[in-house]
Structure formats: C-alpha cells, structure tokens
C-alpha atoms as a PDB file:
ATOM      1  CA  UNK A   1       0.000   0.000   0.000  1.00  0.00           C
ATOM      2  CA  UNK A   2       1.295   3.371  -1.068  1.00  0.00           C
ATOM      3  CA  UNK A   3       0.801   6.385   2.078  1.00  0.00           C
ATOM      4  CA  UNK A   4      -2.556   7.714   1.274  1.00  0.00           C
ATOM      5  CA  UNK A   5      -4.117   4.006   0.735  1.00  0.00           C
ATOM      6  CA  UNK A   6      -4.923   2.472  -2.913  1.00  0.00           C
ATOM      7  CA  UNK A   7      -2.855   0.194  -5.341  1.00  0.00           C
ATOM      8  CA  UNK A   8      -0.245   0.774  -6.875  1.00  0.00           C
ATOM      9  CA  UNK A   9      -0.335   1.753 -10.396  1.00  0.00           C
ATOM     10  CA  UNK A  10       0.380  -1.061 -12.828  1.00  0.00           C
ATOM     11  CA  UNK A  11       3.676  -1.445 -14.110  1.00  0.00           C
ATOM     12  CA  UNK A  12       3.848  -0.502 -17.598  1.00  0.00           C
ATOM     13  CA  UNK A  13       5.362  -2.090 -20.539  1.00  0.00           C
ATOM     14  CA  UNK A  14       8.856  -0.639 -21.806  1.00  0.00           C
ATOM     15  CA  UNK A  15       8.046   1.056 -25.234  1.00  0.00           C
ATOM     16  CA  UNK A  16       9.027  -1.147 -28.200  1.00  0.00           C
ATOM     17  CA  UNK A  17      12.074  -0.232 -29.648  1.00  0.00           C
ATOM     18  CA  UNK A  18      12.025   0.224 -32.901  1.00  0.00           C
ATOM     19  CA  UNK A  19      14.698  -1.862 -35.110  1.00  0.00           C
ATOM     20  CA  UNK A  20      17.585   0.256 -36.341  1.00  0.00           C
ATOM     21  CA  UNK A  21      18.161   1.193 -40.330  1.00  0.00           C
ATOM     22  CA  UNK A  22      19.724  -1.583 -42.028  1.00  0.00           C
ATOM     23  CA  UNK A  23      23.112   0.099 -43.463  1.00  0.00           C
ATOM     24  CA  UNK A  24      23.348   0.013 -47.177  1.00  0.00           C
ATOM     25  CA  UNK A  25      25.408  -2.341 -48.401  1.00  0.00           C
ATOM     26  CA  UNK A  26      27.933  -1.374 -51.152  1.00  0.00           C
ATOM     27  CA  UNK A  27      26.178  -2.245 -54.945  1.00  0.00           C
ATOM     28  CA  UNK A  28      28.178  -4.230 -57.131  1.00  0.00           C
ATOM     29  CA  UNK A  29      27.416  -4.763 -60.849  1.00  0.00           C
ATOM     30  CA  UNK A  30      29.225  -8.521 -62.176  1.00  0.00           C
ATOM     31  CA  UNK A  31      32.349  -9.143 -60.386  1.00  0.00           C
ATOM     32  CA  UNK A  32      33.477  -6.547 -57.455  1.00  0.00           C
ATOM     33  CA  UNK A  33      36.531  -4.727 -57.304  1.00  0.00           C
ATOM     34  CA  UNK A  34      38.584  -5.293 -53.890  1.00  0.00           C
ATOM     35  CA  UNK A  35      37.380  -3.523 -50.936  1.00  0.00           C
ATOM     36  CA  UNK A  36      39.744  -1.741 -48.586  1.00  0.00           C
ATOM     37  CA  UNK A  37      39.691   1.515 -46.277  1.00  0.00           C
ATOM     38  CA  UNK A  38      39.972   4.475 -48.544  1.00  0.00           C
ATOM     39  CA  UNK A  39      43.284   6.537 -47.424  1.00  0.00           C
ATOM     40  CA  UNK A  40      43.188  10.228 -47.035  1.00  0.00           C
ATOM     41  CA  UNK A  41      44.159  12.369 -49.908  1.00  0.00           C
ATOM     42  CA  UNK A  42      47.361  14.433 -49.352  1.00  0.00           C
ATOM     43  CA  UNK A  43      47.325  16.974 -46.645  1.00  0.00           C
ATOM     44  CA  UNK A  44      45.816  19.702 -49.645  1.00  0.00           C
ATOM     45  CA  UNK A  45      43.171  17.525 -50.919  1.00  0.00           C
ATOM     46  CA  UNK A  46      40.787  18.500 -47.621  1.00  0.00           C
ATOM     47  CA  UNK A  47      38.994  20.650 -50.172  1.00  0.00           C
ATOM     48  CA  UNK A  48      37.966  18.340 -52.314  1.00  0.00           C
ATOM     49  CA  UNK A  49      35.630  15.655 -50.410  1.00  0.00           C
ATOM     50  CA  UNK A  50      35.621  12.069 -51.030  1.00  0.00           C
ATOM     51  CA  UNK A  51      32.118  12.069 -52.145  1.00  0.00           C
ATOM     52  CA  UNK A  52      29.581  14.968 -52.856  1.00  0.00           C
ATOM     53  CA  UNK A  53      26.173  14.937 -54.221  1.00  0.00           C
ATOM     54  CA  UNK A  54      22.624  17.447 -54.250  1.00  0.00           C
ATOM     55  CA  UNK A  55      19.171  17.776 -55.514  1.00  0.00           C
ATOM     56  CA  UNK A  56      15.947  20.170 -55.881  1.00  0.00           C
ATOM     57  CA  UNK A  57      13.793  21.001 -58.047  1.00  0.00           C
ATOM     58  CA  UNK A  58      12.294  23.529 -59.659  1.00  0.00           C
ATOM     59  CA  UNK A  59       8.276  23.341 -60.801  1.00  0.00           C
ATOM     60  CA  UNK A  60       9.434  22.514 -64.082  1.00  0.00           C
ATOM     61  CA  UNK A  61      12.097  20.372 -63.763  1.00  0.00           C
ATOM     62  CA  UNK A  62      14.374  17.954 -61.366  1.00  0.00           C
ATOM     63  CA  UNK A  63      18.001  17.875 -60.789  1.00  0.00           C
ATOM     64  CA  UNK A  64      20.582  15.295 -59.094  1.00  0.00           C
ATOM     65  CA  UNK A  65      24.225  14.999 -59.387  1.00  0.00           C
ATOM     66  CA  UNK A  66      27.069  12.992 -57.643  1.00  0.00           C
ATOM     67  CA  UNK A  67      30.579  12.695 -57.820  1.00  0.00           C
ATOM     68  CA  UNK A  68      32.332   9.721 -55.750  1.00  0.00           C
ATOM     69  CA  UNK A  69      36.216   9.338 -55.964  1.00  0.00           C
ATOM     70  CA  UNK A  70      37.454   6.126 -57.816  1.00  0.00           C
ATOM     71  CA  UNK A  71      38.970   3.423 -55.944  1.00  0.00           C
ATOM     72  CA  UNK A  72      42.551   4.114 -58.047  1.00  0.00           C
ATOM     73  CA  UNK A  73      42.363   7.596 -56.080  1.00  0.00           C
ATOM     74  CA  UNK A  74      41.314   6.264 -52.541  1.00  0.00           C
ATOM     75  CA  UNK A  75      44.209   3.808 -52.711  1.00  0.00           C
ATOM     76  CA  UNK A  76      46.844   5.907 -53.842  1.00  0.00           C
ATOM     77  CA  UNK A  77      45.621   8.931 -51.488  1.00  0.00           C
ATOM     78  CA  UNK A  78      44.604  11.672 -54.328  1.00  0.00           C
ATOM     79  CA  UNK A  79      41.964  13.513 -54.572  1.00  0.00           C
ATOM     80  CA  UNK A  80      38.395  13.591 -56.297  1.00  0.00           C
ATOM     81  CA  UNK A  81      39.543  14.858 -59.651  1.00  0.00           C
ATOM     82  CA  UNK A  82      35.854  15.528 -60.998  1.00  0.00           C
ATOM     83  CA  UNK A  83      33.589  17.940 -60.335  1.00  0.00           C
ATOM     84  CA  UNK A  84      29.577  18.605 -61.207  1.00  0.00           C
ATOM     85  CA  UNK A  85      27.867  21.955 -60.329  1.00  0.00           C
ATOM     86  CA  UNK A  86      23.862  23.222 -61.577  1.00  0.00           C
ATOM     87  CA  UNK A  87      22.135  26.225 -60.736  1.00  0.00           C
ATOM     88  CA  UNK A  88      18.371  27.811 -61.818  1.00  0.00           C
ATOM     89  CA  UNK A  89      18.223  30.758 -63.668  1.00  0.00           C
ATOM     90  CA  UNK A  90      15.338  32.560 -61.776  1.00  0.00           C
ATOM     91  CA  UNK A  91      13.654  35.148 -64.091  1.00  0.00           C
ATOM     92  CA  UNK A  92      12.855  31.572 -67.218  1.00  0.00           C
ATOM     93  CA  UNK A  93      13.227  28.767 -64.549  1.00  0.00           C
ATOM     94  CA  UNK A  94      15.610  27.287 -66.973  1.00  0.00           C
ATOM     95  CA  UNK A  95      18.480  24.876 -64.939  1.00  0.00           C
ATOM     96  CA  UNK A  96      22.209  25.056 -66.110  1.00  0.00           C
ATOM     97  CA  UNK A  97      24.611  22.905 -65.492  1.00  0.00           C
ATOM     98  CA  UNK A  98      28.531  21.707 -65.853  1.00  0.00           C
ATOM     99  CA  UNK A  99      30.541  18.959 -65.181  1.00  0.00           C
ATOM    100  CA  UNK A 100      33.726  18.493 -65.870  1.00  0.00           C
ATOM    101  CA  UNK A 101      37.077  15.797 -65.185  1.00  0.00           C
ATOM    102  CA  UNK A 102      40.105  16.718 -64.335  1.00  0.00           C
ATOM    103  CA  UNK A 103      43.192  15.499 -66.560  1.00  0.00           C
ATOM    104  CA  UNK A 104      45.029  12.874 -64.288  1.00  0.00           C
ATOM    105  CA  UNK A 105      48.170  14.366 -65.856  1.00  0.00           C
ATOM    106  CA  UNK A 106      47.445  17.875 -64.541  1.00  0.00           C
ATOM    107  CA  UNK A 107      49.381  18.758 -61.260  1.00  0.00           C
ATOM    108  CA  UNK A 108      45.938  20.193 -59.480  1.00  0.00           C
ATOM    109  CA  UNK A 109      42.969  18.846 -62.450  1.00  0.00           C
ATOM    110  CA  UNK A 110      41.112  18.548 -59.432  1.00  0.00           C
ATOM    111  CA  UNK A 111      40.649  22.688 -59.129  1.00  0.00           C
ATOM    112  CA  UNK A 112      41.247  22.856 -62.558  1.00  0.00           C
ATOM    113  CA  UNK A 113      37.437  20.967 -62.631  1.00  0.00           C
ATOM    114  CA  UNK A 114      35.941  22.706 -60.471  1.00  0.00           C
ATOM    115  CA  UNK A 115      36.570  25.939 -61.453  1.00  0.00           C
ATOM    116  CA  UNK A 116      36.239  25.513 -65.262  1.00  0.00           C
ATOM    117  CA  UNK A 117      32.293  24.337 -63.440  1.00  0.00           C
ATOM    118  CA  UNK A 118      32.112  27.563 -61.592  1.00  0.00           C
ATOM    119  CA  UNK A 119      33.065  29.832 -64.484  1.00  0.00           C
ATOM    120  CA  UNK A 120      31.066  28.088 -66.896  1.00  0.00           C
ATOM    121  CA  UNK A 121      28.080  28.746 -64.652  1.00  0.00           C
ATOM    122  CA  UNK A 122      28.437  31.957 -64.260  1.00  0.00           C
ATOM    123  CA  UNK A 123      28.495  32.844 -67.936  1.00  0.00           C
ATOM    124  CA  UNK A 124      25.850  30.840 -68.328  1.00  0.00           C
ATOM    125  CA  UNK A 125      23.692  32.671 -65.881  1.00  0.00           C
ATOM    126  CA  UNK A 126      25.237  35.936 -67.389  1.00  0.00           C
ATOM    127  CA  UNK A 127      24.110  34.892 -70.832  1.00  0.00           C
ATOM    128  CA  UNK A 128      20.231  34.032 -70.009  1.00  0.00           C
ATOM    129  CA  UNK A 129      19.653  37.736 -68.381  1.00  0.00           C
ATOM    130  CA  UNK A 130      21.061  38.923 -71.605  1.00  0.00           C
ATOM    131  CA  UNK A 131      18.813  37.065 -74.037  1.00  0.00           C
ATOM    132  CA  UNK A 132      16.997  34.315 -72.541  1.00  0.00           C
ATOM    133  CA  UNK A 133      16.651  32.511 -76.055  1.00  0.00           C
ATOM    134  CA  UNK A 134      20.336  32.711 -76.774  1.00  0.00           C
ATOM    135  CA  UNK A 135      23.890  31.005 -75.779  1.00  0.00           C
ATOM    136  CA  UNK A 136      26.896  31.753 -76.772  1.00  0.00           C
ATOM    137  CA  UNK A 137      28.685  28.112 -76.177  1.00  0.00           C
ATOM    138  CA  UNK A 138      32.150  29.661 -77.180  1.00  0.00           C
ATOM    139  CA  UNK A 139      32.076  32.517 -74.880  1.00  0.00           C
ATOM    140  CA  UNK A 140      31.052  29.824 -72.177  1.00  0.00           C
ATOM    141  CA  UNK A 141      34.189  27.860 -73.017  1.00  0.00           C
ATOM    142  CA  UNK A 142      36.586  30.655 -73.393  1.00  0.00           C
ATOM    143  CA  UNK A 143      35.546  32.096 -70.172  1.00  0.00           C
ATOM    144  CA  UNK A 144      36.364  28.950 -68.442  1.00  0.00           C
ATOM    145  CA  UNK A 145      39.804  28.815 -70.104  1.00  0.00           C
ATOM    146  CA  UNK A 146      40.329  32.391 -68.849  1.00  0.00           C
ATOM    147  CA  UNK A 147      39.621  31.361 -65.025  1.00  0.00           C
ATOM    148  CA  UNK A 148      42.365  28.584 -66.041  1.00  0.00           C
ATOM    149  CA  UNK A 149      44.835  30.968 -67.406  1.00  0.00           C
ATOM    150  CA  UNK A 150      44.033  33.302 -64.186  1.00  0.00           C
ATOM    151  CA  UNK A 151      44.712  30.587 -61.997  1.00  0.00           C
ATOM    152  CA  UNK A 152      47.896  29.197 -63.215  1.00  0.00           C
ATOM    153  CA  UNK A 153      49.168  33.306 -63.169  1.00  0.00           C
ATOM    154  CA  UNK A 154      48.466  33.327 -59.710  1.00  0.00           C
ATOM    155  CA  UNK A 155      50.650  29.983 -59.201  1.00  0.00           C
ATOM    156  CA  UNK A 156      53.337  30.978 -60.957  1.00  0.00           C
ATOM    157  CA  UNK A 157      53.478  34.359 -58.793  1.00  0.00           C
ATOM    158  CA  UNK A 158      51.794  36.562 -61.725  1.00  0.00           C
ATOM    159  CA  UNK A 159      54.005  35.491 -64.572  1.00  0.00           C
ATOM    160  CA  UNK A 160      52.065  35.215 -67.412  1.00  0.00           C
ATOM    161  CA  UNK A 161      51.200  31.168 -68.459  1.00  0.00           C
ATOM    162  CA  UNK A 162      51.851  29.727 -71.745  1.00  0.00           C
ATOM    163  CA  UNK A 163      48.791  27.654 -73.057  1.00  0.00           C
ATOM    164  CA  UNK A 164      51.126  24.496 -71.902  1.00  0.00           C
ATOM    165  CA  UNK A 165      51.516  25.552 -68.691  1.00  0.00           C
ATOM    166  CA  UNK A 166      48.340  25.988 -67.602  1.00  0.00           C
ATOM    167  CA  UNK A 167      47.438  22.461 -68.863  1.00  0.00           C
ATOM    168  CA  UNK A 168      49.848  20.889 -66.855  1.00  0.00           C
ATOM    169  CA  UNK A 169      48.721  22.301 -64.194  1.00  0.00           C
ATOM    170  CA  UNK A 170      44.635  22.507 -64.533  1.00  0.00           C
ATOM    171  CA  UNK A 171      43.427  20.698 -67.929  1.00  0.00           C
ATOM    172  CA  UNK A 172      40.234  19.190 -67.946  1.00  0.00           C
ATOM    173  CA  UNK A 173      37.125  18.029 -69.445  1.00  0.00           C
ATOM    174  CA  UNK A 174      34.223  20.101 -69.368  1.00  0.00           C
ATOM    175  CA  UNK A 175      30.504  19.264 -70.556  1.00  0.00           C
ATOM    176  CA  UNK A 176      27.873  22.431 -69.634  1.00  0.00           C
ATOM    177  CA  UNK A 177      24.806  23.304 -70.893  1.00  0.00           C
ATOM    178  CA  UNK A 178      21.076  24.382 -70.121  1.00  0.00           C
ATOM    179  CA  UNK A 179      17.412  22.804 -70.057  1.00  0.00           C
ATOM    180  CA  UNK A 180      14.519  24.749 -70.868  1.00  0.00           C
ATOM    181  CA  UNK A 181      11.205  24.096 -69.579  1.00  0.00           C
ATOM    182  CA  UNK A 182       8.772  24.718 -72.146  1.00  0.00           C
ATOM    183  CA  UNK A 183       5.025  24.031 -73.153  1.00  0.00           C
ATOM    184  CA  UNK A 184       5.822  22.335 -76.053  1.00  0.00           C
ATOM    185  CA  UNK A 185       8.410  20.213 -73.572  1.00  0.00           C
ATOM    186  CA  UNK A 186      12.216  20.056 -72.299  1.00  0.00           C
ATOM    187  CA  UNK A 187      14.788  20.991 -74.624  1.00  0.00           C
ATOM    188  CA  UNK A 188      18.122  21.061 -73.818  1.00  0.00           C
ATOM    189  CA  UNK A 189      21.458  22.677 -75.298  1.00  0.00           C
ATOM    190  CA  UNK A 190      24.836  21.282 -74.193  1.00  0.00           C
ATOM    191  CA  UNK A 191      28.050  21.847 -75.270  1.00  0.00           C
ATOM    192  CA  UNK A 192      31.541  19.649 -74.776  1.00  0.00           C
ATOM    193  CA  UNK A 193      35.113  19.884 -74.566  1.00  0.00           C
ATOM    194  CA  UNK A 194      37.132  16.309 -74.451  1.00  0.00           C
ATOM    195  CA  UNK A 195      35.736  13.221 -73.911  1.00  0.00           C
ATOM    196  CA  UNK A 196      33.020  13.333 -71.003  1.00  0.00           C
ATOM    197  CA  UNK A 197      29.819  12.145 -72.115  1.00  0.00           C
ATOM    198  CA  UNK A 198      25.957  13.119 -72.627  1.00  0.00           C
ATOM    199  CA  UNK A 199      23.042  11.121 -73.040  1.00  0.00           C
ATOM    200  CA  UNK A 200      19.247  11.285 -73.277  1.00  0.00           C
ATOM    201  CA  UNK A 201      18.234   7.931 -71.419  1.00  0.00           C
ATOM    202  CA  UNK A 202      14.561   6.309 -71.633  1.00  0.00           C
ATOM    203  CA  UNK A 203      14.193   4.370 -69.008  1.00  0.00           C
ATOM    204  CA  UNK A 204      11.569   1.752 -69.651  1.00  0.00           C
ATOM    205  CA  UNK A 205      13.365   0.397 -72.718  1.00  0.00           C
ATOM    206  CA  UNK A 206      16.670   1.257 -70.836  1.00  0.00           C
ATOM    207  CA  UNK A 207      17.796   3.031 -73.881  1.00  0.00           C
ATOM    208  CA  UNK A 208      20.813   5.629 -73.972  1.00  0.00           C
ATOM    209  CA  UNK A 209      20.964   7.671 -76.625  1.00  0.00           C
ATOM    210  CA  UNK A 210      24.458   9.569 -77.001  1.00  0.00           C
ATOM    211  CA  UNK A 211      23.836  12.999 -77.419  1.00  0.00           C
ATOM    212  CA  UNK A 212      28.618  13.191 -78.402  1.00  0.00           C
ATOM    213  CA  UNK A 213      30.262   9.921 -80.405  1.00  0.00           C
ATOM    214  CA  UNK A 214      30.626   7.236 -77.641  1.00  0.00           C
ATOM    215  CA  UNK A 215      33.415   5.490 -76.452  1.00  0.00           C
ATOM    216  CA  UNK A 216      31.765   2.188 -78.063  1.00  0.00           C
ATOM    217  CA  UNK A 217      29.094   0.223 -80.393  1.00  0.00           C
ATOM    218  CA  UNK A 218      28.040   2.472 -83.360  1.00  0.00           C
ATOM    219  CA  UNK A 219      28.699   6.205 -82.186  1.00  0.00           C
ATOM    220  CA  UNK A 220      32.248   4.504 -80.590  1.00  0.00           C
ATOM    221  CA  UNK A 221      34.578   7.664 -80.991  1.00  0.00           C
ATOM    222  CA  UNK A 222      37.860   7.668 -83.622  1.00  0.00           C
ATOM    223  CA  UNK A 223      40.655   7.768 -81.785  1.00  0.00           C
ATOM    224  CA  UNK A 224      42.570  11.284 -82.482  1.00  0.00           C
ATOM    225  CA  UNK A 225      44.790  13.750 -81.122  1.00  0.00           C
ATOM    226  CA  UNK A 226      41.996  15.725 -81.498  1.00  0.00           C
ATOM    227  CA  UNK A 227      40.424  15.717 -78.518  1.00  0.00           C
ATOM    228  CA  UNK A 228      42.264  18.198 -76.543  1.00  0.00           C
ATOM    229  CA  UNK A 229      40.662  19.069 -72.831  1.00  0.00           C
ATOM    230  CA  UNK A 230      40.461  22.675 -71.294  1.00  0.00           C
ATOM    231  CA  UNK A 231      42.176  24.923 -72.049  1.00  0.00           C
ATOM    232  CA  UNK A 232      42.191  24.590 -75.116  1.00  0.00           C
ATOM    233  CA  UNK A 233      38.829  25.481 -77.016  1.00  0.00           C
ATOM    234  CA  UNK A 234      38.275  23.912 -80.356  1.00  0.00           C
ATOM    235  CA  UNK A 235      36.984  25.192 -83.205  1.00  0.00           C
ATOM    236  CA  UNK A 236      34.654  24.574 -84.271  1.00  0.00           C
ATOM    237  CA  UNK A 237      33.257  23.565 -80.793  1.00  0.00           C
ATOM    238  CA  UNK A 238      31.062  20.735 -79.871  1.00  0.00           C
ATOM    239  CA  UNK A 239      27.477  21.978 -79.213  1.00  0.00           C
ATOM    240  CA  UNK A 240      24.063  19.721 -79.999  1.00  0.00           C
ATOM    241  CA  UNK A 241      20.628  20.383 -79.078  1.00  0.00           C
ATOM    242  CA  UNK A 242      18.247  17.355 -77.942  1.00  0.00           C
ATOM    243  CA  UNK A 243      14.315  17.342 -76.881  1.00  0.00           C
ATOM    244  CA  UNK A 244      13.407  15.738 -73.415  1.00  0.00           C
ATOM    245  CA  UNK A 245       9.876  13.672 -74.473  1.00  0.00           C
ATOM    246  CA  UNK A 246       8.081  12.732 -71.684  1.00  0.00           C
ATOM    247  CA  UNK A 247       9.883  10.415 -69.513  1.00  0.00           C
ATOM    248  CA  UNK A 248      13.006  10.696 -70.640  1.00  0.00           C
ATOM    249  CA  UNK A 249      16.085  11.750 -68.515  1.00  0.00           C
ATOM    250  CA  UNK A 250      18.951  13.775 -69.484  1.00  0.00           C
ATOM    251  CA  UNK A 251      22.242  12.259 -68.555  1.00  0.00           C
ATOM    252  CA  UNK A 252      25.597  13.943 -68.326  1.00  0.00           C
ATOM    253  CA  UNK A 253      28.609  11.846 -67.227  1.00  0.00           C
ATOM    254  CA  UNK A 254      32.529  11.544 -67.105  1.00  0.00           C
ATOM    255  CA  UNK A 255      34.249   8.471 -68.213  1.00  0.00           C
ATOM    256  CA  UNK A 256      33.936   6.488 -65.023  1.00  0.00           C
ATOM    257  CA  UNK A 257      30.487   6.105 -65.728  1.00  0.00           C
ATOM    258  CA  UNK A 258      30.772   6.340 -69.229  1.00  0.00           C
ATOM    259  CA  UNK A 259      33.127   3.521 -69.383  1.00  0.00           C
ATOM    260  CA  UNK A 260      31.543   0.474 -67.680  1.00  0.00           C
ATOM    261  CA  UNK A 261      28.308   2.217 -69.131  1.00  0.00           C
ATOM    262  CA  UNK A 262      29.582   1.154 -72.626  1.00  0.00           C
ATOM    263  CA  UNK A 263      26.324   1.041 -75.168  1.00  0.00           C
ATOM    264  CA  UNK A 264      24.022   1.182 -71.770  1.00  0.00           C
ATOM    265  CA  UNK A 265      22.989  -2.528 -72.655  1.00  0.00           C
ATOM    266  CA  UNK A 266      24.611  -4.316 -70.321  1.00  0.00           C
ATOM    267  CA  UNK A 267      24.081  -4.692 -66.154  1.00  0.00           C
ATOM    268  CA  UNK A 268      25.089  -1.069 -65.486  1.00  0.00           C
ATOM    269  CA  UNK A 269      22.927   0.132 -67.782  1.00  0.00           C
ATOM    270  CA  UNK A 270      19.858  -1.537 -66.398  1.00  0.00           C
ATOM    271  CA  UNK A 271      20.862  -0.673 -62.956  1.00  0.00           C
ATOM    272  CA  UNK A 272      20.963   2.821 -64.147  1.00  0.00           C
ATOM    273  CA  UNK A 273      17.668   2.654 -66.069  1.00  0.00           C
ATOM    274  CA  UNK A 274      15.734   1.217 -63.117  1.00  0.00           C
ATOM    275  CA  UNK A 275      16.887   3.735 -60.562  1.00  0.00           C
ATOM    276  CA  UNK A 276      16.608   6.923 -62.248  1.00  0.00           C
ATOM    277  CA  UNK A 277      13.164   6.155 -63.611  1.00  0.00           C
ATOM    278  CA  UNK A 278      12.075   8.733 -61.179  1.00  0.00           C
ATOM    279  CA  UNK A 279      14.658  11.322 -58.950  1.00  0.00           C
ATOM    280  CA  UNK A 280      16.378   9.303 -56.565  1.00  0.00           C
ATOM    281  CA  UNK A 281      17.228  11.073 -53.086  1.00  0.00           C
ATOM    282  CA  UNK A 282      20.560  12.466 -53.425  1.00  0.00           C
ATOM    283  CA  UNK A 283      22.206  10.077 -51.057  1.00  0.00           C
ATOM    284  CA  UNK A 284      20.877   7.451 -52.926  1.00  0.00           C
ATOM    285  CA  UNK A 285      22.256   8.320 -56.376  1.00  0.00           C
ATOM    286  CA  UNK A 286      25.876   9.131 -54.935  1.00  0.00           C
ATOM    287  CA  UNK A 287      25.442   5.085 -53.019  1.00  0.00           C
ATOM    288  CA  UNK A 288      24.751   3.701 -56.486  1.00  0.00           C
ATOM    289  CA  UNK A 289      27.597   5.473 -58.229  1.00  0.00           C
ATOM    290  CA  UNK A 290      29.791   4.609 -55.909  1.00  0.00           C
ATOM    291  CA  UNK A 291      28.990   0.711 -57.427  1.00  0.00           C
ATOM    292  CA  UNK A 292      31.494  -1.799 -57.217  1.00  0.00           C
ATOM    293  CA  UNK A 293      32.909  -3.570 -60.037  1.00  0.00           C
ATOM    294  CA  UNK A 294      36.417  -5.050 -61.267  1.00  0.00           C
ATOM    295  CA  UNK A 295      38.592  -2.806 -62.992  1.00  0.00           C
ATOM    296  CA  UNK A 296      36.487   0.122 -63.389  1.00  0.00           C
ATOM    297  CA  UNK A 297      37.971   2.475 -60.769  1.00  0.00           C
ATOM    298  CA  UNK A 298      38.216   5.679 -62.284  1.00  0.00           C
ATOM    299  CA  UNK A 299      35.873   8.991 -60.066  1.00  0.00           C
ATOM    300  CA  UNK A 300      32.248   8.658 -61.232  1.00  0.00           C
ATOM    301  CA  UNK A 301      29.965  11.758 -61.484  1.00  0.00           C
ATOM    302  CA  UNK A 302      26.852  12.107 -62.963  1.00  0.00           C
ATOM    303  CA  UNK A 303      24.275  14.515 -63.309  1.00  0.00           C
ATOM    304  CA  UNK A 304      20.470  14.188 -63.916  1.00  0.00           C
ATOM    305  CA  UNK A 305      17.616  16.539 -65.157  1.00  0.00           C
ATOM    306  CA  UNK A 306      13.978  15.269 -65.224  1.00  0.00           C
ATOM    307  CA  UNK A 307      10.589  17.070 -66.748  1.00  0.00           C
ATOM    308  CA  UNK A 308       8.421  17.294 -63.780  1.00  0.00           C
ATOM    309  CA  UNK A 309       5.108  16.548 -65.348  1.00  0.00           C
ATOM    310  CA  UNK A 310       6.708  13.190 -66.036  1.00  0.00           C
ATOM    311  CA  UNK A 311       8.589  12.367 -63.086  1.00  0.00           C
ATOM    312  CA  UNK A 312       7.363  11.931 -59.437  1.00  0.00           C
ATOM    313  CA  UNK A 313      10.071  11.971 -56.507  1.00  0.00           C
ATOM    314  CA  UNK A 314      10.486   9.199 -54.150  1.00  0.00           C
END
C-alpha cells in the first residue's frame, strides 16, 4: 500500500524499440573490385571531399548529381579529380549545369574541374539575363579557359602562363549546358570539350541515346589527337541540341560512368535505367555510383535533369 491508501499503479510495458536502419550495403554490378579503407588524400586535398552529391527542383524540372572518388584515387591517397555543379536561372526557370574531369596528368585537375564548373556557370547565368533565347557556347568555353589561365598566373606568382603551362597544371574536361522548360516540352542545349559524355536515357526500354560519339558500339569515338581538354577550345566547338519527351532523362557523365556504361545494354545500364526512372534522393544516387565492379575504378559523377510533369520523386 502506497501512504494515502490504494494500489499501486500497474507497471507498464517498456516502449518497443524500434529496429535500427539496415546500413546500405555497397552495390556491385558482375564481379566486385577489392574492398579496402579508402586513405586520405594528401594533406591539400581536404577541399575536395571524397564524395559529394545534391538535388531540388524547380516546378518545371528535377536535378541530381554525384561525384564519388574512384577506388585508383582512394588507394593511392589523391583527390576527387571531378567535379559537377547546376544552378536555376530565376527570371525563365531554366536549370544550367557543368561537369567536368580533371586530366590525371594535370598537377591540381582537381581545381582545374571545379573551377572551369564555376566559371562556366556563371556565364551561363550571365548569358540568359542577356537574351533568354540565346547562348553563346564559345564565350562559355573561353571564359572557363580564362579562369584557367588566371589561376595558373596566380601559381606561378603573376608570370604570365603559356597555353602548356596551364594544362599541366589545370586541364580538364568540361561538358555544360542548359534545359529549358517549355510548353511544347524540355529541350536542352549542351556543349563539350574532351571526352566526357551526354546522353538522353529512356528508361523503360533502358535506352541511352548519345547525345557526343561514344566510347563504343556504333557512335564509338575515332581515336585522335583531337580531342584536346580545357584549355584549349576547339573550333569549331562541340554543341548539340536534344528534346526531353516525356519520360526521358537527361544524362551527363565523365568516363567512369561512361566507361563500364559502354552502349548502356549491359548490367550497369539496367541498374541505371531502373533507378533513375524517377529522382532518386541524393544520397541514394551518390550510393549507387559509388557501385562496385572489377577494374572500373576511375571517379564517377553524374548529373540528372527530369521534366516534372513526367517524373514523381520518391
């Protein structure tokens, strides 16, 4: 008897605990490469994270990108030498977007990448509240090769670069370009320097459609001296123009996924296909591009753009 008389109150039941996440477990596509630790990058690579990734959306259109570091580069303690970057263009709505690879030659391609991303961006935004119907792809590509030229002054304590220096220090890739949002539908407008890649994917029939020449199959790319990365600026330069039909996804990617991607009809391909049938959470699309399999360890980034009206986020 408790002071005051009556029972005591019935002892009540611990609250359930509920069970834990499961943790995901790495994907691998065929055979997996070997798993081990990854080692930090050199004591200047803090700026340049293992793995980055982001999403939103606009009421038009959806956006994801990720960029994972290769297993080559978390062995042998470099950095992430890719880099992805998208922002909306407020007054049209209309998202653009760069990505680009650093050469593995280059003595920092990993800054070289990003900002060749940064500058193309900002042109790109600059160009739109100019004329909103008009880019100027070589003024895009120039300007990045400026911020290169700028940079590799400012490491060589203001001497002025010759085009050969600044490539050994910075060359990269770059792929940028801009989706509209129209009535009529997406279209988008890309333009490339070196070898990343661009597709337009339909994922039911798990079909990629190159928007550059491939690395393989029918669009598989002649081999040539050619193809010379930032800073150099070809002329004429690469620029195509595609149209986003409902449920198609644009696709742009560097050569890790481009590579065990091949002709996109093999197991990474449908892997691909079934998860970006609709947006994937950001986390989710950097997990699956950070898929293991044997001797495809090269950084993997990828970027995504989805018509709203024909897409519904998870």
């Amino acid at each position: 008897m408790f002071p005051g008389g009556g029972d005591p109150a019935p002892a009540q039941a611990a609250p359930a605990v509920a069970p834990g996440p499961v943790p995901w477990q790495r994907v691998t596509v065929g055979t997996p490469g070997p798993e081990f630790e990854a080692r930090p990058p050199g004591q200047y690579g803090f700026d340049f994270p293992d793995t980055e990734c982001d999403g939103w959306s606009t009421e038009a259109l959806s956006l994801r990108f990720a960029s994972v570091r290769g297993a080559k580069h978390r062995y042998y303690r470099q950095p992430r030498q890719d880099a992805a970057r998208a922002a909306v263009h407020e007054p049209t709505g209309h998202v653009v977007f760069a990505v680009a690879d650093g050469v593995s030659s280059a003595a920092n391609s990993e800054l070289g990448a990003v900002e060749a991303c940064r500058a193309s961006i900002e042109m790109l935004l600059h160009q739109l509240s100019q004329d909103p119907d008009g880019l100027r792809f070589e003024e895009v590509a120039r300007h990045a090769a400026e911020r290169l030229r700028e940079l590799a002054q400012w490491r060589l304590n203001g001497k002025e670069p010759e085009p050969s220096e600044v490539a050994s220090l910075y060359a990269t890739t770059l792929v940028a370009g801009v989706v509209r949002a129209r009535p009529s539908g997406a279209v988008t407008e890309v333009c490339r320097i070196g070898d990343s890649g661009a597709w337009v994917l339909d994922p039911p029939g798990s079909r990629y459609q190159p928007l550059f020449g491939s690395k393989s199959g029918s669009h598989a790319l002649v081999v040539s001296n050619e193809v010379t990365p930032l800073p150099h600026v070809p002329d004429p330069l690469e620029v195509t123009t595609a149209r986003l039909d409902p449920g198609q996804v644009l696709l742009i990617g560097t050569d890790g996924f481009e590579d065990p991607l091949g002709d996109g009809d093999g197991q990474v391909g449908a892997l691909f296909a079934r998860h970006l049938a609709t947006p994937p959470l950001p986390l989710w699309l950097a997990h699956l591009l950070d898929f293991s399999r044997e001797t495809f360890d090269d950084d993997r980034t990828l970027l995504a753009v989805w018509p709203r009206d024909t897409a519904a986020p998870r």
